[in-house]
Protein backbone atom coordinates (compact mmCIF):
# COMPACT_ATOMS: atom_id res chain seq x y z
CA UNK A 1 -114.33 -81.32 108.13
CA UNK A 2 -113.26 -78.99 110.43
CA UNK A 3 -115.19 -76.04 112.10
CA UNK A 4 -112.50 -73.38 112.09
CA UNK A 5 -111.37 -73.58 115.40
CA UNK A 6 -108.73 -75.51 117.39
CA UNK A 7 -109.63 -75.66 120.58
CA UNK A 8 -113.16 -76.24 122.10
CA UNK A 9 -112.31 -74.09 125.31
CA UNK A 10 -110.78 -70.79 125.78
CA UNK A 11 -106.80 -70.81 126.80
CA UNK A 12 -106.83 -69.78 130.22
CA UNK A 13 -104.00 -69.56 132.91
CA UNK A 14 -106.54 -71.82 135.23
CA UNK A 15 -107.11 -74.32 132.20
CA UNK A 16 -103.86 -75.17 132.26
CA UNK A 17 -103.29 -75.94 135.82
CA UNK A 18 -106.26 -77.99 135.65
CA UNK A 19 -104.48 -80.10 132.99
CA UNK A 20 -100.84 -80.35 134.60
CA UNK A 21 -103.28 -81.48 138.33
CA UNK A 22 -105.04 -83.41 136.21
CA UNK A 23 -102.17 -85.55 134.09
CA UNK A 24 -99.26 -84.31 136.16
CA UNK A 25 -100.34 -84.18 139.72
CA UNK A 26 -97.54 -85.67 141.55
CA UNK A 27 -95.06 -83.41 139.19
CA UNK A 28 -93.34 -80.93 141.39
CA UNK A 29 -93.73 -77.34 141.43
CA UNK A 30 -90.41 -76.52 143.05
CA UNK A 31 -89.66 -72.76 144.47
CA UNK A 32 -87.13 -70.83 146.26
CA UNK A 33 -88.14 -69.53 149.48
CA UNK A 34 -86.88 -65.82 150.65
CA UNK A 35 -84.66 -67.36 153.30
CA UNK A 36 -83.26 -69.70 150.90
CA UNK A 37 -84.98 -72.62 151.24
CA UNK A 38 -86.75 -74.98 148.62
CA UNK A 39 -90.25 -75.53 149.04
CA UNK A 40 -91.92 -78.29 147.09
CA UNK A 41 -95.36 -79.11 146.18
CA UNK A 42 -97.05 -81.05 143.24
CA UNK A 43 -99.58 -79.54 140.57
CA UNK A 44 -102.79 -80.81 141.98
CA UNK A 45 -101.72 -79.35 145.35
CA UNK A 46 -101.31 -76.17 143.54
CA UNK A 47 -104.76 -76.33 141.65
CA UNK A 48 -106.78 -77.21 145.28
CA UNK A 49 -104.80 -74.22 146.93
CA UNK A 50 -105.36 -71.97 144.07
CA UNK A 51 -109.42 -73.19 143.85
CA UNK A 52 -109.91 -72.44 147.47
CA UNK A 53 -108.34 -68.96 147.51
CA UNK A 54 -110.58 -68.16 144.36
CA UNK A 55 -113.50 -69.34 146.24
CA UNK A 56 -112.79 -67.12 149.47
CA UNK A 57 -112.27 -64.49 147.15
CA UNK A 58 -115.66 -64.73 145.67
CA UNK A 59 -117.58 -64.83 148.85
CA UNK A 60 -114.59 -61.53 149.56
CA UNK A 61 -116.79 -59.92 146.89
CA UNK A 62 -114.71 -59.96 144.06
CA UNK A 63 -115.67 -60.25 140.62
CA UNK A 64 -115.41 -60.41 137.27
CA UNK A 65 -112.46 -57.15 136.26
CA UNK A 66 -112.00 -56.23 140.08
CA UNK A 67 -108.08 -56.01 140.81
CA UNK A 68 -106.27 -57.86 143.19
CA UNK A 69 -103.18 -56.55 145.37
CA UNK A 70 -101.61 -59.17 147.53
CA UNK A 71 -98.02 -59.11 149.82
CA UNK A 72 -96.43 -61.48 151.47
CA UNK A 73 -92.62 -62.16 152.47
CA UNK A 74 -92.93 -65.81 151.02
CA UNK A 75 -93.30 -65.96 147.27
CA UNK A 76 -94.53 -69.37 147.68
CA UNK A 77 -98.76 -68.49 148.19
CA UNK A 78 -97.94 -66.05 145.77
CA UNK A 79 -98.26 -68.35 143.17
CA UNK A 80 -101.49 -69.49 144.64
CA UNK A 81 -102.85 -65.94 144.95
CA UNK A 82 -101.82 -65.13 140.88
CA UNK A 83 -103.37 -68.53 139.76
CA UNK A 84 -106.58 -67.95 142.40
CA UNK A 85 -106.94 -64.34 140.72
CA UNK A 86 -106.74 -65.88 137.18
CA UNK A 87 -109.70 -68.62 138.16
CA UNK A 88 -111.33 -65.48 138.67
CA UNK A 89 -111.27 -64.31 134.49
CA UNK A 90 -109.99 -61.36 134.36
CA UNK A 91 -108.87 -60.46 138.18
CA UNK A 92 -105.68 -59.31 137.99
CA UNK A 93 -103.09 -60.09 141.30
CA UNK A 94 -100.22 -58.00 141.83
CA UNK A 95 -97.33 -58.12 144.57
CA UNK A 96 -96.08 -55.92 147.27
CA UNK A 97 -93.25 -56.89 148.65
CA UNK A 98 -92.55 -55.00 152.20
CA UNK A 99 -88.78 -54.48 153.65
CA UNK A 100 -87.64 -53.29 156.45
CA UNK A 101 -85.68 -50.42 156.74
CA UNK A 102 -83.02 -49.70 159.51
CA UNK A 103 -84.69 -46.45 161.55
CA UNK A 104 -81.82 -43.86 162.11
């Protein structure tokens, strides 16, 4: 019989990278780098990254609805700051990114 619901868990950002660490570990999350490069990494690196992050960000203070504004050159821990921020419910990460301009 069923109960009226699909899933026995919420669908949440985190959730999901638990499952692609969990069944897809060695899988490669590949990214471009700002200097062109490729930078490679697998899902359950991805998962321990983002879970520490989340955890500094706890002790940081935040919580539950606070907003999170990150930069960085490298979009690379960018992904681990937007997945940390999602462990986090409903912390929200946005990005900066800083140039250079030519003084005249």
């Amino acid at each position: 019989m069923l109960r009226g619901m699909m899933m026995d868990r919420p669908l949440l950002v985190s959730s999901l990278i638990e499952y692609a660490a969990l069944y897809h570990g060695d899988t490669e999350v590949v990214s471009r780098t700002v200097e062109g490069g490729i930078h490679r990494y697998g899902w359950a690196d991805a998962e321990r990254r983002a879970k520490r992050l989340a955890k500094a960000l706890q002790k940081l203070g935040v919580k539950l609805g606070d907003r999170v504004a990150t930069t960085s050159p490298r979009p690379t821990p960018r992904a681990a700051r937007a997945i940390a921020s999602r462990r986090l419910s409903s912390a929200t990460s946005a990005n900066v990114r800083c140039t250079s301009t030519p003084s005249s």
